[in-house]
PDB file of N, CA and C in Angstrom:
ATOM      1  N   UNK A   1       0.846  -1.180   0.000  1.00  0.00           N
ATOM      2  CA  UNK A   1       0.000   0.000   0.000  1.00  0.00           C
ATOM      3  C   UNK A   1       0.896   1.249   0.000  1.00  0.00           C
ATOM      4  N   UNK A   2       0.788   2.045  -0.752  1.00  0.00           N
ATOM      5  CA  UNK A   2       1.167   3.748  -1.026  1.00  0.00           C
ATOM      6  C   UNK A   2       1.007   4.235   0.124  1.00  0.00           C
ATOM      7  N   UNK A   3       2.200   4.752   1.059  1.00  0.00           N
ATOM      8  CA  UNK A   3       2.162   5.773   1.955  1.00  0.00           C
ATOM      9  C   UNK A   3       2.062   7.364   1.461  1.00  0.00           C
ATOM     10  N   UNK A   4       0.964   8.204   2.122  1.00  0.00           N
ATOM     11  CA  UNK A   4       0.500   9.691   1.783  1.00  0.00           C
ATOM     12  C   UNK A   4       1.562  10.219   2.165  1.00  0.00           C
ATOM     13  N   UNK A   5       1.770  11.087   2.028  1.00  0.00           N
ATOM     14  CA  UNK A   5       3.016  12.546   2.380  1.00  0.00           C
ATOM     15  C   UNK A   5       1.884  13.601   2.702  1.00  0.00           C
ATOM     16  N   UNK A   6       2.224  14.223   3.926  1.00  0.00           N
ATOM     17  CA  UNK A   6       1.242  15.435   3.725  1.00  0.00           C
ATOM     18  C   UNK A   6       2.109  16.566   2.726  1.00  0.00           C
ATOM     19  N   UNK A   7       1.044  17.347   2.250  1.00  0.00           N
ATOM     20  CA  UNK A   7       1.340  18.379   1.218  1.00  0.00           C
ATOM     21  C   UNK A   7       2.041  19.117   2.255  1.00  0.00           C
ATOM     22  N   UNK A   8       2.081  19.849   3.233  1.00  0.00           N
ATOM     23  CA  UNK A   8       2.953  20.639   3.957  1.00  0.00           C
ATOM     24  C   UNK A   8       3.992  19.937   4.005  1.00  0.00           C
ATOM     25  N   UNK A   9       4.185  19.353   4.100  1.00  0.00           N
ATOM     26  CA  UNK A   9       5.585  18.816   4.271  1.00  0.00           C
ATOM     27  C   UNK A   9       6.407  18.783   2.736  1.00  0.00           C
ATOM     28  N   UNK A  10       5.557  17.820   1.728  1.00  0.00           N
ATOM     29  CA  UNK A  10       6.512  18.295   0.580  1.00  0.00           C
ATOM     30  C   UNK A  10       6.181  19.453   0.243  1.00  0.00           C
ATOM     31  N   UNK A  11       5.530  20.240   0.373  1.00  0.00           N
ATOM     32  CA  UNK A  11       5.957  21.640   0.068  1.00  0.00           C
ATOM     33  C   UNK A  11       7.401  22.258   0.532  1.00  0.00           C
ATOM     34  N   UNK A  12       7.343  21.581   1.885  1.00  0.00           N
ATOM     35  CA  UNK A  12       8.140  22.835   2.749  1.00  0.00           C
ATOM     36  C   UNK A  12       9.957  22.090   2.394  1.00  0.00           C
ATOM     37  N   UNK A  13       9.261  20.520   1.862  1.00  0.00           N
ATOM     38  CA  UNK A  13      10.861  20.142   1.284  1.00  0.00           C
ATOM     39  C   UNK A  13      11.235  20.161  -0.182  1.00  0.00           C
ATOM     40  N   UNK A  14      10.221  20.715  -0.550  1.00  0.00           N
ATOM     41  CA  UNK A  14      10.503  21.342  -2.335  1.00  0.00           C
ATOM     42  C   UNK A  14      10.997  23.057  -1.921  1.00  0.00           C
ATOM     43  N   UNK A  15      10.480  23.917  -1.155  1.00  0.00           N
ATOM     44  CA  UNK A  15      10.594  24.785  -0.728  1.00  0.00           C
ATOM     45  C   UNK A  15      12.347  25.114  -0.508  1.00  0.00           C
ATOM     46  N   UNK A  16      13.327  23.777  -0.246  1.00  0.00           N
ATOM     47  CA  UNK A  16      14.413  23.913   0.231  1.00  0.00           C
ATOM     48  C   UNK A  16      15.722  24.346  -0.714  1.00  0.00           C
ATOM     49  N   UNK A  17      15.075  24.129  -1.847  1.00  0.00           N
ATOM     50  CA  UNK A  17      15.575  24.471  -2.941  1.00  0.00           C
ATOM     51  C   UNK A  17      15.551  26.274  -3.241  1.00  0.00           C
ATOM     52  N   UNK A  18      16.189  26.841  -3.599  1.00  0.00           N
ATOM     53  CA  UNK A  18      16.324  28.243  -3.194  1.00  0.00           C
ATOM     54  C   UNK A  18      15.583  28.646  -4.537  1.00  0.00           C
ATOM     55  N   UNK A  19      15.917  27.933  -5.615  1.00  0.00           N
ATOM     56  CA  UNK A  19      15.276  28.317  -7.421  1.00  0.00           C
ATOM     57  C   UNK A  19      13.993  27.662  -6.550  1.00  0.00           C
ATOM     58  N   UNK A  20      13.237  27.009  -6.257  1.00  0.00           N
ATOM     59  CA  UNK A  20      11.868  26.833  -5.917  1.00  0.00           C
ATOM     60  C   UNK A  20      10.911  27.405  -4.864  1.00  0.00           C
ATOM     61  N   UNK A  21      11.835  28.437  -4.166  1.00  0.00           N
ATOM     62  CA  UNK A  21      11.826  28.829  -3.218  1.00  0.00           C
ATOM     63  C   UNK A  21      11.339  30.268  -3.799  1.00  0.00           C
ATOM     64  N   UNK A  22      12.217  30.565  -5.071  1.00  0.00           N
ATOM     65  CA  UNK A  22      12.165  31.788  -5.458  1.00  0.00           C
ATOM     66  C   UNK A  22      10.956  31.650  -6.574  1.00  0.00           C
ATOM     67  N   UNK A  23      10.607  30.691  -7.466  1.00  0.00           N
ATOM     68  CA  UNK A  23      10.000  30.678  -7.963  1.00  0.00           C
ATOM     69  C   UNK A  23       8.115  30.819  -7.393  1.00  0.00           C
ATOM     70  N   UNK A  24       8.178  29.874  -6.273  1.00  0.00           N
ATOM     71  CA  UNK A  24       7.239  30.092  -5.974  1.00  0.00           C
ATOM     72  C   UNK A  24       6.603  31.346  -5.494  1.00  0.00           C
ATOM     73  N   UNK A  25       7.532  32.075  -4.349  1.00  0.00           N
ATOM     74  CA  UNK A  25       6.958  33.350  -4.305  1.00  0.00           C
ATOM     75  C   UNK A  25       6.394  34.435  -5.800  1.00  0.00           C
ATOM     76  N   UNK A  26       7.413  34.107  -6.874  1.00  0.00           N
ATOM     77  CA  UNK A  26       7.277  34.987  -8.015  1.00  0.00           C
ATOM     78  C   UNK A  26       5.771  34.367  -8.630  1.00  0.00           C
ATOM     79  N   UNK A  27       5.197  33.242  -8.152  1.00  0.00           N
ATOM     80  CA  UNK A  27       4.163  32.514  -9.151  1.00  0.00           C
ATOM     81  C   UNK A  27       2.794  33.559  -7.684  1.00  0.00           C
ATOM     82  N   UNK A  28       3.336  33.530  -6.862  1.00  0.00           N
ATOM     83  CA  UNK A  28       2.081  33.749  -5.607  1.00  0.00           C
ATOM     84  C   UNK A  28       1.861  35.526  -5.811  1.00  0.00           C
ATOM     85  N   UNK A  29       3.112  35.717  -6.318  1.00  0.00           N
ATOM     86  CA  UNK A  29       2.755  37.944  -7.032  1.00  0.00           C
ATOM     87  C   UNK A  29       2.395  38.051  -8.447  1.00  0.00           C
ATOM     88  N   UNK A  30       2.452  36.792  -8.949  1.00  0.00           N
ATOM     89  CA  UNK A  30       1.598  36.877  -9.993  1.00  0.00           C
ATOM     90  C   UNK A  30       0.207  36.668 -10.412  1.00  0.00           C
ATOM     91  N   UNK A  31      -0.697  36.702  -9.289  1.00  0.00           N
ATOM     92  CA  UNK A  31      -1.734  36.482  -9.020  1.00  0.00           C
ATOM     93  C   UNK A  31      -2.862  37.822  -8.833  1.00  0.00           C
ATOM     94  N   UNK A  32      -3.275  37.659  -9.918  1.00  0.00           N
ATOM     95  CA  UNK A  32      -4.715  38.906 -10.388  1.00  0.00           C
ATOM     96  C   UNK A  32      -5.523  39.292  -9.151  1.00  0.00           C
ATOM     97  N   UNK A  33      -6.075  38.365  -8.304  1.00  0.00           N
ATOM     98  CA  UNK A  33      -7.000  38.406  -7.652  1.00  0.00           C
ATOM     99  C   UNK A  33      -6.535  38.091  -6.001  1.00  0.00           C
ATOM    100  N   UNK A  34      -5.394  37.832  -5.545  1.00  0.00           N
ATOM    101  CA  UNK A  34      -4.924  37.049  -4.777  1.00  0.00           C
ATOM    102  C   UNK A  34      -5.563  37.493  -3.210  1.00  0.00           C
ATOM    103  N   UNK A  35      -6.196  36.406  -2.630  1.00  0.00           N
ATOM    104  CA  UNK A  35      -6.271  36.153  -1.186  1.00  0.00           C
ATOM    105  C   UNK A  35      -5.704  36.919  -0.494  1.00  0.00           C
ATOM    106  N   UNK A  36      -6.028  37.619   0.852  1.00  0.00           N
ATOM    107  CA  UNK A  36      -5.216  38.477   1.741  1.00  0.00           C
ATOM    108  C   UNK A  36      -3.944  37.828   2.507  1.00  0.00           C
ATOM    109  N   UNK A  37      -4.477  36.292   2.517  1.00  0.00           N
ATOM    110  CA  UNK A  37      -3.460  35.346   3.699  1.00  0.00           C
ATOM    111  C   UNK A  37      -2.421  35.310   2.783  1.00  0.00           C
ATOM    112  N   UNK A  38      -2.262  34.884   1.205  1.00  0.00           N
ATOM    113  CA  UNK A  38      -1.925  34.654   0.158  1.00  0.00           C
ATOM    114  C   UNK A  38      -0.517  34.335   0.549  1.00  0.00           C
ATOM    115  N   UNK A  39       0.175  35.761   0.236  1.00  0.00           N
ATOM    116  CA  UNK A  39       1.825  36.320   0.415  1.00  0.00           C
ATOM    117  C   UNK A  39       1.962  35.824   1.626  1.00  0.00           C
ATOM    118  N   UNK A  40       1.264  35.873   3.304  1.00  0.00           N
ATOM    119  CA  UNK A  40       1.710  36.042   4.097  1.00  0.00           C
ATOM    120  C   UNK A  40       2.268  34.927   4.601  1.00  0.00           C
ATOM    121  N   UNK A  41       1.412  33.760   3.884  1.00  0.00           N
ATOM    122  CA  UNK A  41       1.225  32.369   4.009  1.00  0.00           C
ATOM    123  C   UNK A  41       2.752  31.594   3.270  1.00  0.00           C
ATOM    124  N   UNK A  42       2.937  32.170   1.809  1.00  0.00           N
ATOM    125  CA  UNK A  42       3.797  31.761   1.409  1.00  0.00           C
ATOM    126  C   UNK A  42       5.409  32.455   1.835  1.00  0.00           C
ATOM    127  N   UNK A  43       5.159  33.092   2.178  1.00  0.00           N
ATOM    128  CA  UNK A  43       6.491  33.897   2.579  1.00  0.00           C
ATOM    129  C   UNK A  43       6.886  33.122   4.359  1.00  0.00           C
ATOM    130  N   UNK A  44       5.591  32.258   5.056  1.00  0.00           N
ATOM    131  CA  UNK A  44       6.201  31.806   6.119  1.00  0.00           C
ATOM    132  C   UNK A  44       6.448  30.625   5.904  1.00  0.00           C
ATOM    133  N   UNK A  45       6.024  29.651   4.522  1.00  0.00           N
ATOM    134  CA  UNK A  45       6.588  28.727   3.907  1.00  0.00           C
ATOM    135  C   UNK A  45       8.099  28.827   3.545  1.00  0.00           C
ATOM    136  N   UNK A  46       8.194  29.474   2.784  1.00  0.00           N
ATOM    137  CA  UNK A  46       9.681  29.944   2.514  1.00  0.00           C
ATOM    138  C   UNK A  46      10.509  30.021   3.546  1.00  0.00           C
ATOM    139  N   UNK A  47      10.145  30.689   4.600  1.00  0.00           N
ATOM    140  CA  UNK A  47      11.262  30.975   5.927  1.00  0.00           C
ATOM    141  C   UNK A  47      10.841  29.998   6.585  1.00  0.00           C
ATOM    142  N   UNK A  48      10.400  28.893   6.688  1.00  0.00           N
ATOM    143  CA  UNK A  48       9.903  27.420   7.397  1.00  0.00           C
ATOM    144  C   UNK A  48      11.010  26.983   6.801  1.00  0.00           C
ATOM    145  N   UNK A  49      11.407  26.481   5.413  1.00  0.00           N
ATOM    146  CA  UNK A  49      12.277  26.124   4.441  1.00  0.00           C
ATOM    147  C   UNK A  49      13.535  26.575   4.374  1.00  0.00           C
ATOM    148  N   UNK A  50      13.309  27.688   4.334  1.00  0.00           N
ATOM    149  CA  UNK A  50      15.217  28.030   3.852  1.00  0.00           C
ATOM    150  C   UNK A  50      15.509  28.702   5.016  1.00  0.00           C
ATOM    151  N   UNK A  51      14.802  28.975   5.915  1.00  0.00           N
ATOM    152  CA  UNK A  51      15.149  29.108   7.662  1.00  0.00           C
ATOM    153  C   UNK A  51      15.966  28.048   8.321  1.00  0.00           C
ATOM    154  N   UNK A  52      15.125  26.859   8.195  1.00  0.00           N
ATOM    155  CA  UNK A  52      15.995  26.013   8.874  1.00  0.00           C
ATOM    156  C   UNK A  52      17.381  25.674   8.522  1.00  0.00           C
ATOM    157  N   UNK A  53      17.571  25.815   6.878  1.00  0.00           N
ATOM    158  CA  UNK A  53      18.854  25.679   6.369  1.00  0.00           C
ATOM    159  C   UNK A  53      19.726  27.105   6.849  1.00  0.00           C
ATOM    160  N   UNK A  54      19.310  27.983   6.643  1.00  0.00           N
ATOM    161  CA  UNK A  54      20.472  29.077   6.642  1.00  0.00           C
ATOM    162  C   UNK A  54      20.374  29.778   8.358  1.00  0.00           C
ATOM    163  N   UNK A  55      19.246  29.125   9.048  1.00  0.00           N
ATOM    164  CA  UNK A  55      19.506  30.362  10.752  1.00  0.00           C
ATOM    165  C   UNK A  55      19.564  29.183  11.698  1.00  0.00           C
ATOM    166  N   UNK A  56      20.217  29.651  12.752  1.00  0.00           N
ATOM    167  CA  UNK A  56      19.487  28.468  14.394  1.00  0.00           C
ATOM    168  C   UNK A  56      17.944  28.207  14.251  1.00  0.00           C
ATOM    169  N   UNK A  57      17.453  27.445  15.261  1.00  0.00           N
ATOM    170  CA  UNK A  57      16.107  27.684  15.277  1.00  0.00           C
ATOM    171  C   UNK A  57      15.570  28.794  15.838  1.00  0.00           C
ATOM    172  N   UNK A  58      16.370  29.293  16.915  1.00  0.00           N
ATOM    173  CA  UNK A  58      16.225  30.600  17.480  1.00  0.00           C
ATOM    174  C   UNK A  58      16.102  31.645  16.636  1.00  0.00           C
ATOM    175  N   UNK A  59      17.215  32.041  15.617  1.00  0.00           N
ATOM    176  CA  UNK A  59      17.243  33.007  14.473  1.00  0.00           C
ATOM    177  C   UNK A  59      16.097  33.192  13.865  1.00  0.00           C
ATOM    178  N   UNK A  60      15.316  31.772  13.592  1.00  0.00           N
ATOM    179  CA  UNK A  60      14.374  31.276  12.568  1.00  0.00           C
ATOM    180  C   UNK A  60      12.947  31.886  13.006  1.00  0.00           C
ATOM    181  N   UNK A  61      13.074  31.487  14.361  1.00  0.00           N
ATOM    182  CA  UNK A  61      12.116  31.642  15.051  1.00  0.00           C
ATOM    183  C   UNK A  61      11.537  33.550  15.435  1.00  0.00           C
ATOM    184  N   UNK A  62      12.978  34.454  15.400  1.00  0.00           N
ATOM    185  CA  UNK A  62      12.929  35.630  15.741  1.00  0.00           C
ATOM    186  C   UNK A  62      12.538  36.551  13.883  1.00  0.00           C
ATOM    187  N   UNK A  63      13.643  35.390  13.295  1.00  0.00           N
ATOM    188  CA  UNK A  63      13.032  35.869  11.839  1.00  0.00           C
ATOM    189  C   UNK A  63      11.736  35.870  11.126  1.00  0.00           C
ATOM    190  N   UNK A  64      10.521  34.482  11.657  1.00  0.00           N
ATOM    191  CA  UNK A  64       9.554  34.407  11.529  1.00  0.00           C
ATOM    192  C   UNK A  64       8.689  35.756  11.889  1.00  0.00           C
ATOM    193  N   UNK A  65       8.887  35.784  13.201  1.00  0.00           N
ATOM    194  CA  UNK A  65       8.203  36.983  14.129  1.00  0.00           C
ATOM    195  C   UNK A  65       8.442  38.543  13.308  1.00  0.00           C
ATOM    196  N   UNK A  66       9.699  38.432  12.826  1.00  0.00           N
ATOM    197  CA  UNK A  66       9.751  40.055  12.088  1.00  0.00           C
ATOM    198  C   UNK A  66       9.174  39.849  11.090  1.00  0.00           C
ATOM    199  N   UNK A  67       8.556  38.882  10.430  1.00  0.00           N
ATOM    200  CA  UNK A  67       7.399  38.996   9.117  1.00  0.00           C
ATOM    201  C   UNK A  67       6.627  39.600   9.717  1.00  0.00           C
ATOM    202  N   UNK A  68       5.901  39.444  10.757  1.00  0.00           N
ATOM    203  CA  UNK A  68       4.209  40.500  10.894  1.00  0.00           C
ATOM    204  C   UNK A  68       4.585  41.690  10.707  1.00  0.00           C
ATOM    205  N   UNK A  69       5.728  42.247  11.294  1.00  0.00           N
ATOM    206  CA  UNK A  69       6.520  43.560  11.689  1.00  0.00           C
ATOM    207  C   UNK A  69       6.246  44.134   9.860  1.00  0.00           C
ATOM    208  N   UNK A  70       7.111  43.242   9.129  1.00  0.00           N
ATOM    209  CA  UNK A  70       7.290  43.888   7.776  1.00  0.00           C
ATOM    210  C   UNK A  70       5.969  43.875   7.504  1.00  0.00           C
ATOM    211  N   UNK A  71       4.748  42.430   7.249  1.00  0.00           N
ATOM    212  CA  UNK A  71       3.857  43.170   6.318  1.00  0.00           C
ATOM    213  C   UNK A  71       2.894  44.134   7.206  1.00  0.00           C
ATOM    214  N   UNK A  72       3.010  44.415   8.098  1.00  0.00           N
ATOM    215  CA  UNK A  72       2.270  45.802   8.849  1.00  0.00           C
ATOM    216  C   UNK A  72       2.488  47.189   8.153  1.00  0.00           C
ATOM    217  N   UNK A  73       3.860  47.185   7.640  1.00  0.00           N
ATOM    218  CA  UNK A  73       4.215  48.530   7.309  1.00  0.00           C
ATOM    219  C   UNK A  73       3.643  48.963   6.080  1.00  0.00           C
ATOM    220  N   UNK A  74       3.762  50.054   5.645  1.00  0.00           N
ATOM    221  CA  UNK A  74       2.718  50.550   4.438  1.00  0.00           C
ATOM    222  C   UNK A  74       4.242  51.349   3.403  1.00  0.00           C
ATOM    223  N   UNK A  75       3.612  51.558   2.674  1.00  0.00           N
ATOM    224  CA  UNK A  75       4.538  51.757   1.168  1.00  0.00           C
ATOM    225  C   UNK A  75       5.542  51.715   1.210  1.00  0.00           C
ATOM    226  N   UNK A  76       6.859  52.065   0.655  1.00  0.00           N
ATOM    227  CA  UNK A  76       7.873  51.986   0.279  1.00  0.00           C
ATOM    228  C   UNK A  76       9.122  51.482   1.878  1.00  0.00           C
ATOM    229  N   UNK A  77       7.996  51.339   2.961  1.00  0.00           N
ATOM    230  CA  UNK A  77       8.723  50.611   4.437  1.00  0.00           C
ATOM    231  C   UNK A  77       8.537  49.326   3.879  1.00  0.00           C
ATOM    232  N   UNK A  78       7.550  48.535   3.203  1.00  0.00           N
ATOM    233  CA  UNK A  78       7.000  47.841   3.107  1.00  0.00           C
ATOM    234  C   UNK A  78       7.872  47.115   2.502  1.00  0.00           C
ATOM    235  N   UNK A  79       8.116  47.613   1.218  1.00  0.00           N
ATOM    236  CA  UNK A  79       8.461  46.672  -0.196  1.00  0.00           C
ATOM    237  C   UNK A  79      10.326  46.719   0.640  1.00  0.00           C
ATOM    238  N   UNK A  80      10.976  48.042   1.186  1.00  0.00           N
ATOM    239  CA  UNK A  80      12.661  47.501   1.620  1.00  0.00           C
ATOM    240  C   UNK A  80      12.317  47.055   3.084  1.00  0.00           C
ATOM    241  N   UNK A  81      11.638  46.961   3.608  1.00  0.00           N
ATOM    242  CA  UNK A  81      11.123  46.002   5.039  1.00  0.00           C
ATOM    243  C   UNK A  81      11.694  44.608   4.519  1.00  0.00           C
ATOM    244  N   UNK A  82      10.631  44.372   3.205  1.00  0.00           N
ATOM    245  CA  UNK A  82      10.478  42.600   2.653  1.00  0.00           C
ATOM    246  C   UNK A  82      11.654  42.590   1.704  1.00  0.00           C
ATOM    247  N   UNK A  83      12.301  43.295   1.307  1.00  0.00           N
ATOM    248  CA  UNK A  83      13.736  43.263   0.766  1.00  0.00           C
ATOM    249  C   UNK A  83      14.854  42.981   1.769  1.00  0.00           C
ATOM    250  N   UNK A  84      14.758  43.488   3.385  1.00  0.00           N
ATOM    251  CA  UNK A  84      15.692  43.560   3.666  1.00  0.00           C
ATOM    252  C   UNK A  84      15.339  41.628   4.643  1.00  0.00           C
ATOM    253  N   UNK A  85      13.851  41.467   4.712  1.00  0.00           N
ATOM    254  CA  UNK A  85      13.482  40.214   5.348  1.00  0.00           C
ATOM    255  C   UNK A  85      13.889  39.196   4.801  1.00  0.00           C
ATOM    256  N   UNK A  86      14.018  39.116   3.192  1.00  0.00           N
ATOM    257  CA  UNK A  86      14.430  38.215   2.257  1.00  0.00           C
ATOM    258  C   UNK A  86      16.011  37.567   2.337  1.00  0.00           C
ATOM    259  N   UNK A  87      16.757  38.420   2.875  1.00  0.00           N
ATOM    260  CA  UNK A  87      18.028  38.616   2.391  1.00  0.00           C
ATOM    261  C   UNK A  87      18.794  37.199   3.498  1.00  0.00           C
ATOM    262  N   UNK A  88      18.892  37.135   4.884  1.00  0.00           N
ATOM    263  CA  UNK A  88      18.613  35.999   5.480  1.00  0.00           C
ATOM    264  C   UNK A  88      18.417  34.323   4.938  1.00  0.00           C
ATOM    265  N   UNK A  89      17.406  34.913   3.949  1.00  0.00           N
ATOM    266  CA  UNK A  89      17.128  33.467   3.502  1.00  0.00           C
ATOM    267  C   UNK A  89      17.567  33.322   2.408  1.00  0.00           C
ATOM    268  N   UNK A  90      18.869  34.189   2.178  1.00  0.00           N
ATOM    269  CA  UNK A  90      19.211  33.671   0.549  1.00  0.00           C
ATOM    270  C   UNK A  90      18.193  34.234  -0.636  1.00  0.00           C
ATOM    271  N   UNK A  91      17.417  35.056  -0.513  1.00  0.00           N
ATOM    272  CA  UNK A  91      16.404  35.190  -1.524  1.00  0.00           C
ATOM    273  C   UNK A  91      16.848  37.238  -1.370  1.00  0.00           C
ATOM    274  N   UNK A  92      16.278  37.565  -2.892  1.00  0.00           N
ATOM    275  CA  UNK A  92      16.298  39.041  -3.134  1.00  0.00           C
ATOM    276  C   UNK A  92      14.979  39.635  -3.704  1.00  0.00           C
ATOM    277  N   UNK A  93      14.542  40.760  -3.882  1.00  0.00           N
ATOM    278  CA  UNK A  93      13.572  41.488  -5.050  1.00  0.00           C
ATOM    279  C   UNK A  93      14.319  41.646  -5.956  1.00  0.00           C
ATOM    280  N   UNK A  94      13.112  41.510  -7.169  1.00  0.00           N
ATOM    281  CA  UNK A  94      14.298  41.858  -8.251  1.00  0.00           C
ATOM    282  C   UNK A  94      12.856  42.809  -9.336  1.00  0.00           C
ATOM    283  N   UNK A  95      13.805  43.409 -10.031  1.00  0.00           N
ATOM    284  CA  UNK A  95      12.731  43.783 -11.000  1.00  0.00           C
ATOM    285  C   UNK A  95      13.114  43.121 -12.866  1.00  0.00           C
ATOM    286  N   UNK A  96      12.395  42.906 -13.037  1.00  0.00           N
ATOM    287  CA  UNK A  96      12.195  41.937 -14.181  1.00  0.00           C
ATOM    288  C   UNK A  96      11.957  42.731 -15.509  1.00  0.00           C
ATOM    289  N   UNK A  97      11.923  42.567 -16.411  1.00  0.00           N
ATOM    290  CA  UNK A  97      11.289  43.151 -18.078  1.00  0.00           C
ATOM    291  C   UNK A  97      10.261  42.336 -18.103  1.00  0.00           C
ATOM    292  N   UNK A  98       8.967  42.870 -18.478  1.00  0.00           N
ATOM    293  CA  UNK A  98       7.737  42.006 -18.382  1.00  0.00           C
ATOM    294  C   UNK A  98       7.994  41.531 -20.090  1.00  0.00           C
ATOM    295  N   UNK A  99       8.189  40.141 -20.498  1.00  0.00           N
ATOM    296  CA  UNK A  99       8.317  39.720 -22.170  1.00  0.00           C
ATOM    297  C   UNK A  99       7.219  40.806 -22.863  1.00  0.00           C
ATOM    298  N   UNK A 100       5.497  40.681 -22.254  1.00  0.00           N
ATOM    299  CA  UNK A 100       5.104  40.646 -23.129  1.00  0.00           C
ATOM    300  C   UNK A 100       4.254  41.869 -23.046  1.00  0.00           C
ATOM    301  N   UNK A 101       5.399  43.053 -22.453  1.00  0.00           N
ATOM    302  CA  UNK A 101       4.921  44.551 -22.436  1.00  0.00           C
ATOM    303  C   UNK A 101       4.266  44.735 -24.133  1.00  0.00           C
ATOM    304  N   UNK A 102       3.635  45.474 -23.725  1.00  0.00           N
ATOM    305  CA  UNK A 102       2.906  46.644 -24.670  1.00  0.00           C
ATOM    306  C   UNK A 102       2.000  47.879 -24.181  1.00  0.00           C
ATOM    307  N   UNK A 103       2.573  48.785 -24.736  1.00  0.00           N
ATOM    308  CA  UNK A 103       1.272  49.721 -24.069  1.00  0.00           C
ATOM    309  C   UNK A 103       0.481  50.024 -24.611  1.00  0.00           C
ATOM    310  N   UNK A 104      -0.759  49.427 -23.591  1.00  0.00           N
ATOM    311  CA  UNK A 104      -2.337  49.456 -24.322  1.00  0.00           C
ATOM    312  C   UNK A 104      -3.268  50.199 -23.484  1.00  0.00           C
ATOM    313  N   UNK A 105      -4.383  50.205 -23.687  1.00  0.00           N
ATOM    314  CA  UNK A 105      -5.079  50.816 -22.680  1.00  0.00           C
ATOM    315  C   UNK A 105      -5.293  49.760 -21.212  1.00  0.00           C
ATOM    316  N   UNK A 106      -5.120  48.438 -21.528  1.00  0.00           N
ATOM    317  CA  UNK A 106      -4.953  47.757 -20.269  1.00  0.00           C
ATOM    318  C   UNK A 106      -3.740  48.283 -19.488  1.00  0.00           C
ATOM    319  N   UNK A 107      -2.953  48.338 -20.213  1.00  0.00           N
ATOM    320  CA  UNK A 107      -1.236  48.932 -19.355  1.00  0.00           C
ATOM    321  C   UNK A 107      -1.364  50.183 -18.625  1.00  0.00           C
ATOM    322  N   UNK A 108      -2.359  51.291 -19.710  1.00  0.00           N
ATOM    323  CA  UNK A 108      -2.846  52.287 -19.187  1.00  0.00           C
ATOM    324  C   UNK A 108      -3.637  52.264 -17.345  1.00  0.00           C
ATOM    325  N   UNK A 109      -4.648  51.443 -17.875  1.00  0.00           N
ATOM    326  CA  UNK A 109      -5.163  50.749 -16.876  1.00  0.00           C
ATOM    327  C   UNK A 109      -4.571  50.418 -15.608  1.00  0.00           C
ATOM    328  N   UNK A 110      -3.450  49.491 -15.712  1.00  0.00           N
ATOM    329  CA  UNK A 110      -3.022  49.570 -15.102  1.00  0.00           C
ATOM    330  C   UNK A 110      -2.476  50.198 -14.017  1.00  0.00           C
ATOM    331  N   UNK A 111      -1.798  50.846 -14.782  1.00  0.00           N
ATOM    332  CA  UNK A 111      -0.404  52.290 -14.558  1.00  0.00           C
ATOM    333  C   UNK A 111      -1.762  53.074 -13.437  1.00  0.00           C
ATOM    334  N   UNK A 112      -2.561  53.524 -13.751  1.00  0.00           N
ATOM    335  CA  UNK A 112      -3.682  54.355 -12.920  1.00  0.00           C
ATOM    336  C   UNK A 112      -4.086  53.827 -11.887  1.00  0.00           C
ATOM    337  N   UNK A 113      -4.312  52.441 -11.716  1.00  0.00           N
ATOM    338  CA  UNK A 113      -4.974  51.618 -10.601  1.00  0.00           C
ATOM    339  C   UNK A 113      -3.443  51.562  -9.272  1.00  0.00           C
ATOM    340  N   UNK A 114      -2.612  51.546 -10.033  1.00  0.00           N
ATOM    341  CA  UNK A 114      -1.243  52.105  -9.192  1.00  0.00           C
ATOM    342  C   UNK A 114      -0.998  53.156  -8.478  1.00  0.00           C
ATOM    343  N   UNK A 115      -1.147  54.453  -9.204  1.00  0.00           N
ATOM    344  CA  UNK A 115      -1.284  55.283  -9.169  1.00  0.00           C
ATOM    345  C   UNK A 115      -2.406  56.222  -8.035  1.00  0.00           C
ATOM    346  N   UNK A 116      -3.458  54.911  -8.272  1.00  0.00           N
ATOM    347  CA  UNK A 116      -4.370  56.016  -7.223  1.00  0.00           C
ATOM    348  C   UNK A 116      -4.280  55.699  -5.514  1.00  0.00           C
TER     349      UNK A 116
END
């Protein structure tokens, strides 16, 4: 008989991988509509994962706790808060070239919904 794995668990040991680590967060901000828990959820996956590899448990444990700290903060504390939270775990922000820019009135769209 087939023994189950719980999904938390292989998550959190696919997670250990730093390219899967990174990928996944980039797949969870690419999300149109995304859940409030969403980010907060996957970002304590990630530091579950590449916590235990790169801090004590203590570290891990104090590093966990400064996530609420970061996503509490509001604009530009926010985004180098979670830049500087990342860094610990081996992971960075990065900014990307979107392939399949064009500017349209969706981009327009966009750009404004930013903006306001």
């Amino acid at each position: 008989m087939a023994k189950s794995r719980s999904y938390h668990k292989f998550l959190i040991e696919s997670l250990k991988d730093p390219e899967e680590a990174a990928l996944y967060l980039w797949v969870i901000l690419q999300e149109e509509d995304p859940e409030p828990q969403l980010l907060p959820a996957a970002l304590n996956n990630v530091e579950e994962a590449l916590g235990e590899l790169n801090m004590s448990p203590e570290a891990a444990k104090l590093h966990r706790e400064k996530l609420d700290e970061v996503l509490k903060k509001q604009g530009h504390e926010a985004i180098y808060g979670l830049a500087e939270w990342l860094k610990p775990l081996g992971l960075e922000l990065t900014v990307a070239i979107r392939e399949e820019l064009e500017f349209t009135e969706e981009t327009e769209d966009e750009i404004e919904e930013i903006t306001v």
